[in-house]
PDB file of N, CA and C in Angstrom:
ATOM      1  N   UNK A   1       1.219 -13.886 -35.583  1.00  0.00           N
ATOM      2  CA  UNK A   1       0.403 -14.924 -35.008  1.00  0.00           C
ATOM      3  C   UNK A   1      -0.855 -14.280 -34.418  1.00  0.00           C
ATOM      4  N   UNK A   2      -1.980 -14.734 -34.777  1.00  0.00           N
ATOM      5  CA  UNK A   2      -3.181 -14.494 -34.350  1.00  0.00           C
ATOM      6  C   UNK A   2      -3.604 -14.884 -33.260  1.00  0.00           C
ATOM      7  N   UNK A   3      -4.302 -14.265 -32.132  1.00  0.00           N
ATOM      8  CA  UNK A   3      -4.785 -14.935 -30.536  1.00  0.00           C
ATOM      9  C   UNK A   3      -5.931 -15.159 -31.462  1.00  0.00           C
ATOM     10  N   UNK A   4      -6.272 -16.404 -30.736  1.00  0.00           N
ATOM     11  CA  UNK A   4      -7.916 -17.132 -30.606  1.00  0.00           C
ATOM     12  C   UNK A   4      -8.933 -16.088 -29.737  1.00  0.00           C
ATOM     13  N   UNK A   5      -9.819 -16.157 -30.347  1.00  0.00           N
ATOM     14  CA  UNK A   5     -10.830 -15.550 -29.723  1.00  0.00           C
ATOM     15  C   UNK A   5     -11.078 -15.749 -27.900  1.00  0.00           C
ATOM     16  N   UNK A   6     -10.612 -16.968 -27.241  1.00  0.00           N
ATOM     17  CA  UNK A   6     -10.942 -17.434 -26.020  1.00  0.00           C
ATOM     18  C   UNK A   6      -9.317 -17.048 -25.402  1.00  0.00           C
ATOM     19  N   UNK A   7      -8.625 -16.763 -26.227  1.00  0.00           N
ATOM     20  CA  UNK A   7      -6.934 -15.996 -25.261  1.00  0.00           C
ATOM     21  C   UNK A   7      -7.259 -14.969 -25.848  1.00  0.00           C
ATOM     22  N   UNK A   8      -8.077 -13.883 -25.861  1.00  0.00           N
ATOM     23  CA  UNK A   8      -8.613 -12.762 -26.251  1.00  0.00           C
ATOM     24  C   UNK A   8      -9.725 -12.002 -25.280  1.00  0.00           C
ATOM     25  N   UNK A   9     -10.563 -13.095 -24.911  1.00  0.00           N
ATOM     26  CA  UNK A   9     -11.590 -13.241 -23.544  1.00  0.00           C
ATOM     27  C   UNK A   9     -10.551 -13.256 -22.554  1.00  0.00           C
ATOM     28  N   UNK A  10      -9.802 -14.503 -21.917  1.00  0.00           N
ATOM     29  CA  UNK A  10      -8.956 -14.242 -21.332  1.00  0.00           C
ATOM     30  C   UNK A  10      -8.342 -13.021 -20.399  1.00  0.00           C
ATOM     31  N   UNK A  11      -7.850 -12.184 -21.747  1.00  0.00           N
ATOM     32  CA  UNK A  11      -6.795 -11.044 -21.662  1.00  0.00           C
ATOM     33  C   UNK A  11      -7.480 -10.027 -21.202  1.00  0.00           C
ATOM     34  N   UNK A  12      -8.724  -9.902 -21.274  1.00  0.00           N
ATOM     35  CA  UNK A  12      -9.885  -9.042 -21.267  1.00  0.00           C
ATOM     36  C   UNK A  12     -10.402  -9.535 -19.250  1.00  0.00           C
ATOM     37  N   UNK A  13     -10.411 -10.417 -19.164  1.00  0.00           N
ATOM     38  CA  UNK A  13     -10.854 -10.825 -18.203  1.00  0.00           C
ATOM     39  C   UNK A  13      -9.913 -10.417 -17.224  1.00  0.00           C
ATOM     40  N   UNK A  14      -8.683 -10.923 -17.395  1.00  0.00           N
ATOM     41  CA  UNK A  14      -7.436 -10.656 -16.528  1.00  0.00           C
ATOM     42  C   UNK A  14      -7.263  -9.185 -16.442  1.00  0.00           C
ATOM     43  N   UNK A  15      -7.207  -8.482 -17.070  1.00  0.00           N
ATOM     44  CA  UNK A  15      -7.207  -6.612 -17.618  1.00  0.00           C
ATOM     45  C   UNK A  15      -8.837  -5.991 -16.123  1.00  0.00           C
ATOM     46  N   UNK A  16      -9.651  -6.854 -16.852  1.00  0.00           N
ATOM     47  CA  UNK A  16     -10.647  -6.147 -15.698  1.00  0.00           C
ATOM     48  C   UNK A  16     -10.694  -6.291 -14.032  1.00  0.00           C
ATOM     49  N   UNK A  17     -10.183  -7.913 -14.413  1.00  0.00           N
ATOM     50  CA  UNK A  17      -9.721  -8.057 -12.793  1.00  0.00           C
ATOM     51  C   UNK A  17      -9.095  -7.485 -12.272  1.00  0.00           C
ATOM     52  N   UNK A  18      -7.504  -7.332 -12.513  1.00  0.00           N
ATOM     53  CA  UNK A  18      -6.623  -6.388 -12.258  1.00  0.00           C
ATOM     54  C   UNK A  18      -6.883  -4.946 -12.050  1.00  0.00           C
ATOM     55  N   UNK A  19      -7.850  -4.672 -12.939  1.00  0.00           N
ATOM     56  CA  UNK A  19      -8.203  -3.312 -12.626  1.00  0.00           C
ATOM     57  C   UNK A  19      -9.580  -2.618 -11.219  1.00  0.00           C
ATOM     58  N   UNK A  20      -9.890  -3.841 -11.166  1.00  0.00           N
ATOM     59  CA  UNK A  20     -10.992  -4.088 -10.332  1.00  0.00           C
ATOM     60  C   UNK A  20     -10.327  -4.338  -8.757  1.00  0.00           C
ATOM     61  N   UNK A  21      -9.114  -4.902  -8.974  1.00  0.00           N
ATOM     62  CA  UNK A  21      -8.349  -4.881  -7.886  1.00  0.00           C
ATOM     63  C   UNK A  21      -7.437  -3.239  -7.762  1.00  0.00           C
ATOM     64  N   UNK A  22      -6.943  -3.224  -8.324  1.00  0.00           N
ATOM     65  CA  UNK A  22      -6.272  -1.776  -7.879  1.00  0.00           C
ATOM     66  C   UNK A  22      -7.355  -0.925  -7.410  1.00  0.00           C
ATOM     67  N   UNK A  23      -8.066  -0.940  -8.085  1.00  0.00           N
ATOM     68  CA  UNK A  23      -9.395   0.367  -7.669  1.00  0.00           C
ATOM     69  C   UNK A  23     -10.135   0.011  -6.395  1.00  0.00           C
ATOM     70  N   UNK A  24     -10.384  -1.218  -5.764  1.00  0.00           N
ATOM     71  CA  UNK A  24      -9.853  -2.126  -4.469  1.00  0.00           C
ATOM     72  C   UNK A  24      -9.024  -1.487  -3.223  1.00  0.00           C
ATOM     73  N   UNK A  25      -7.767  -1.789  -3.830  1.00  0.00           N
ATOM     74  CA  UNK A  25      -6.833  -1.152  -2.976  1.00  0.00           C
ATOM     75  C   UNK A  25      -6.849   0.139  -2.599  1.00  0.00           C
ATOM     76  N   UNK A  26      -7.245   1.112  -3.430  1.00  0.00           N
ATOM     77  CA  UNK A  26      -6.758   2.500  -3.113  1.00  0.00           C
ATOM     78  C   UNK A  26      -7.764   3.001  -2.731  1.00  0.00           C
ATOM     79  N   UNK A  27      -9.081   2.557  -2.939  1.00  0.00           N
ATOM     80  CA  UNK A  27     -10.489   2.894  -1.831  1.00  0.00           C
ATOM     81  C   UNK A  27      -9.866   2.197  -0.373  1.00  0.00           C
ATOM     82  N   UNK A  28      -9.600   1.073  -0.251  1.00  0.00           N
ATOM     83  CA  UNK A  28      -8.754   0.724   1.355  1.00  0.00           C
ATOM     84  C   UNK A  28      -7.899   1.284   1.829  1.00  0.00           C
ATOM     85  N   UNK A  29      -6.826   2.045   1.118  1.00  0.00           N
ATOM     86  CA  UNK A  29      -5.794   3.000   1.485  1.00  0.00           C
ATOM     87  C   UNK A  29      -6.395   3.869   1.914  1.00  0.00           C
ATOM     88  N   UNK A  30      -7.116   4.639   1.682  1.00  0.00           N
ATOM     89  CA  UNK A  30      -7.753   5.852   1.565  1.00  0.00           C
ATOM     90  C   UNK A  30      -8.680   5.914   2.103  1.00  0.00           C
ATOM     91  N   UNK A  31      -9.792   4.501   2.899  1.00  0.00           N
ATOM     92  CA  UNK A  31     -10.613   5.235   3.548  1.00  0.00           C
ATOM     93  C   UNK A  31     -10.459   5.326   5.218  1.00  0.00           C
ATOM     94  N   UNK A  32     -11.176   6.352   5.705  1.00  0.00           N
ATOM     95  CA  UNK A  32     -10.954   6.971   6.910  1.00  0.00           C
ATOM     96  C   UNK A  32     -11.446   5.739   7.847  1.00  0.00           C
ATOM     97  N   UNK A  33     -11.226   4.842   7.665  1.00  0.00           N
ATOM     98  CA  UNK A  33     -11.013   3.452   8.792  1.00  0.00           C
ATOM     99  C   UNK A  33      -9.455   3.360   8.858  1.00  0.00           C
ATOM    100  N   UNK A  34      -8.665   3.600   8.447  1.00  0.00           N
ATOM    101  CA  UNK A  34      -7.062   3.241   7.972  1.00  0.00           C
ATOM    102  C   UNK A  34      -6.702   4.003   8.426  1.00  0.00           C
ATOM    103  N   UNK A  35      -6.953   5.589   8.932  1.00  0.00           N
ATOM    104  CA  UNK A  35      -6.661   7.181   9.001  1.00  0.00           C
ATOM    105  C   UNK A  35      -5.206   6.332  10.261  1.00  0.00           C
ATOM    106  N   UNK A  36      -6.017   6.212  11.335  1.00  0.00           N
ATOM    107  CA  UNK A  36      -5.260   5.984  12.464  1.00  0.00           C
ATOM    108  C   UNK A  36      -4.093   5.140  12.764  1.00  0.00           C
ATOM    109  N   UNK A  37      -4.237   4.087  11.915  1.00  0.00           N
ATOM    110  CA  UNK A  37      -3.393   3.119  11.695  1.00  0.00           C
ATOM    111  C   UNK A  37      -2.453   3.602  11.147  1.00  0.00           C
ATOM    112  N   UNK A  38      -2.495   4.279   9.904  1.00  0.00           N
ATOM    113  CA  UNK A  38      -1.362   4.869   9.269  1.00  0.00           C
ATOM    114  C   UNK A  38      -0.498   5.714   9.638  1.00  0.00           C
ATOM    115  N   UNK A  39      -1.591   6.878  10.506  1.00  0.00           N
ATOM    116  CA  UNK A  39      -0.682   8.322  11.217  1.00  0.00           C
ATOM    117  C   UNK A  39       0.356   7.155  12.020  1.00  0.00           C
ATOM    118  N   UNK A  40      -0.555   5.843  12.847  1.00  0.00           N
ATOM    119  CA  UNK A  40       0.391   5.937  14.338  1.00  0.00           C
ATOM    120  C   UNK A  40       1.895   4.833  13.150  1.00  0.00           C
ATOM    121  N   UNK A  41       1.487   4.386  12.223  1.00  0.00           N
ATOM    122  CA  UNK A  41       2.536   4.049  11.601  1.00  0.00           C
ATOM    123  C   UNK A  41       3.749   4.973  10.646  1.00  0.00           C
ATOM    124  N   UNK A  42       2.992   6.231  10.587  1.00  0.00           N
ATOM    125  CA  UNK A  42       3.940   6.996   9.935  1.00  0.00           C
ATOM    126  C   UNK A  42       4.827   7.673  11.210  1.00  0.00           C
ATOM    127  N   UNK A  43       4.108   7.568  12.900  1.00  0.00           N
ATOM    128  CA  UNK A  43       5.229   8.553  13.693  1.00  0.00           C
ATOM    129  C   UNK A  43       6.187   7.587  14.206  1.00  0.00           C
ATOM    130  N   UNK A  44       6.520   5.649  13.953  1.00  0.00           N
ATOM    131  CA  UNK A  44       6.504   4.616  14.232  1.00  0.00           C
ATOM    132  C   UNK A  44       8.256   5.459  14.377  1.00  0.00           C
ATOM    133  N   UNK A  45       8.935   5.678  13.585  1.00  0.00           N
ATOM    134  CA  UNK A  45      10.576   5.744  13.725  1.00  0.00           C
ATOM    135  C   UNK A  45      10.640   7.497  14.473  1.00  0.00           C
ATOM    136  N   UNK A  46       9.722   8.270  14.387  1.00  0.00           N
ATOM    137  CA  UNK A  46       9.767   9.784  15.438  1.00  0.00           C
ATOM    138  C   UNK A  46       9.382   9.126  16.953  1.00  0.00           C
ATOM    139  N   UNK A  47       8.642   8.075  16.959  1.00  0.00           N
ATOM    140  CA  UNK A  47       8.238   8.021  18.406  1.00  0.00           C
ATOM    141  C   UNK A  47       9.740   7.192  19.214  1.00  0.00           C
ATOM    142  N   UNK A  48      10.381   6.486  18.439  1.00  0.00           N
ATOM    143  CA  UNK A  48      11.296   5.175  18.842  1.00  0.00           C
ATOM    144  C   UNK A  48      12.651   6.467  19.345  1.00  0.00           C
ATOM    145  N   UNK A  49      12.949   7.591  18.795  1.00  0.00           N
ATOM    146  CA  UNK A  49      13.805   8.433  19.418  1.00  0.00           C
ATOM    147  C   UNK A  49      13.482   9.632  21.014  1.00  0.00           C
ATOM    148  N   UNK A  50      11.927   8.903  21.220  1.00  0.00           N
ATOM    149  CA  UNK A  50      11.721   9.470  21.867  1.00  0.00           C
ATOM    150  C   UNK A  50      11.915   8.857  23.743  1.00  0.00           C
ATOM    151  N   UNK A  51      12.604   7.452  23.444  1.00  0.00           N
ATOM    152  CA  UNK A  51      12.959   6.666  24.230  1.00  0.00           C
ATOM    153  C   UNK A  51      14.594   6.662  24.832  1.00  0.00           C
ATOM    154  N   UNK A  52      15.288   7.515  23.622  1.00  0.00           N
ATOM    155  CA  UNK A  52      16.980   7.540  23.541  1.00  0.00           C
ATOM    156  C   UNK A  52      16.910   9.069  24.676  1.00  0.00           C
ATOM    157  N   UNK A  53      17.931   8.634  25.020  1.00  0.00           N
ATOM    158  CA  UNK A  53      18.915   9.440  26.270  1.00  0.00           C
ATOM    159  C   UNK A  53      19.625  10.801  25.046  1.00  0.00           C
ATOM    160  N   UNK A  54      19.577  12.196  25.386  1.00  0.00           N
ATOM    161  CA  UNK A  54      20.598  12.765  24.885  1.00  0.00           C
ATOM    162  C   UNK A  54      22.018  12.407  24.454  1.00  0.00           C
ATOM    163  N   UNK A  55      22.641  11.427  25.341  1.00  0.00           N
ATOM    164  CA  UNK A  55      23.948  11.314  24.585  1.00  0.00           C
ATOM    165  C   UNK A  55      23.571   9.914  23.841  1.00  0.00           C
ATOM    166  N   UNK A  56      22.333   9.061  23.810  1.00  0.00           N
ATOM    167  CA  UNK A  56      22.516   8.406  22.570  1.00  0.00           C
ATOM    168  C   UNK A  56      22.196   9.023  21.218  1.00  0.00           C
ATOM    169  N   UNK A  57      21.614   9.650  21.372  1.00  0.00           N
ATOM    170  CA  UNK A  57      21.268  11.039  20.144  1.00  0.00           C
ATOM    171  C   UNK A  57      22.111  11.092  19.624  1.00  0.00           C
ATOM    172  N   UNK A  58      23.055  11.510  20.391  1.00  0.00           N
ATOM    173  CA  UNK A  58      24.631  12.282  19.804  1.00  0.00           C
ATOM    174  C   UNK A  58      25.554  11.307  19.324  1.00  0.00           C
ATOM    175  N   UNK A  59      25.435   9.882  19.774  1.00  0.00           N
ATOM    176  CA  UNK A  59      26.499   8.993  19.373  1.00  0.00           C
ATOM    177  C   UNK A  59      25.960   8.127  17.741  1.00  0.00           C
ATOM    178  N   UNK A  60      26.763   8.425  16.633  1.00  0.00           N
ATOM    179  CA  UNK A  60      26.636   7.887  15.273  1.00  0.00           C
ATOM    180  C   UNK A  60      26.294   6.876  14.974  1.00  0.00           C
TER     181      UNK A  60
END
């Protein structure tokens, strides 16, 4: 089965968008406006043990 020329445009259209979006995203990931947000979200579960008592440490 043959696509029509206009579900051909389409596919082309959707392909660039999509790609226009990812390349989007990972300039926002990545730029140094985000830096801070991310560190204080990556120490988010190191900082939460820093509230526990030694023997909750120890209990499983």
């Amino acid at each position: 089965m043959e696509s029509s020329s206009t579900e051909v445009f389409w596919q082309i259209v959707w392909t660039v968008f999509a790609f226009v979006f990812f390349i989007a995203v990972v300039f926002w990931a990545w730029s140094g406006k985000r830096k801070e947000s991310f560190d204080k979200a990556a120490r988010m579960a190191l900082d939460d043990d820093a509230d526990l008592t030694d023997e909750q440490r120890r209990d499983p």
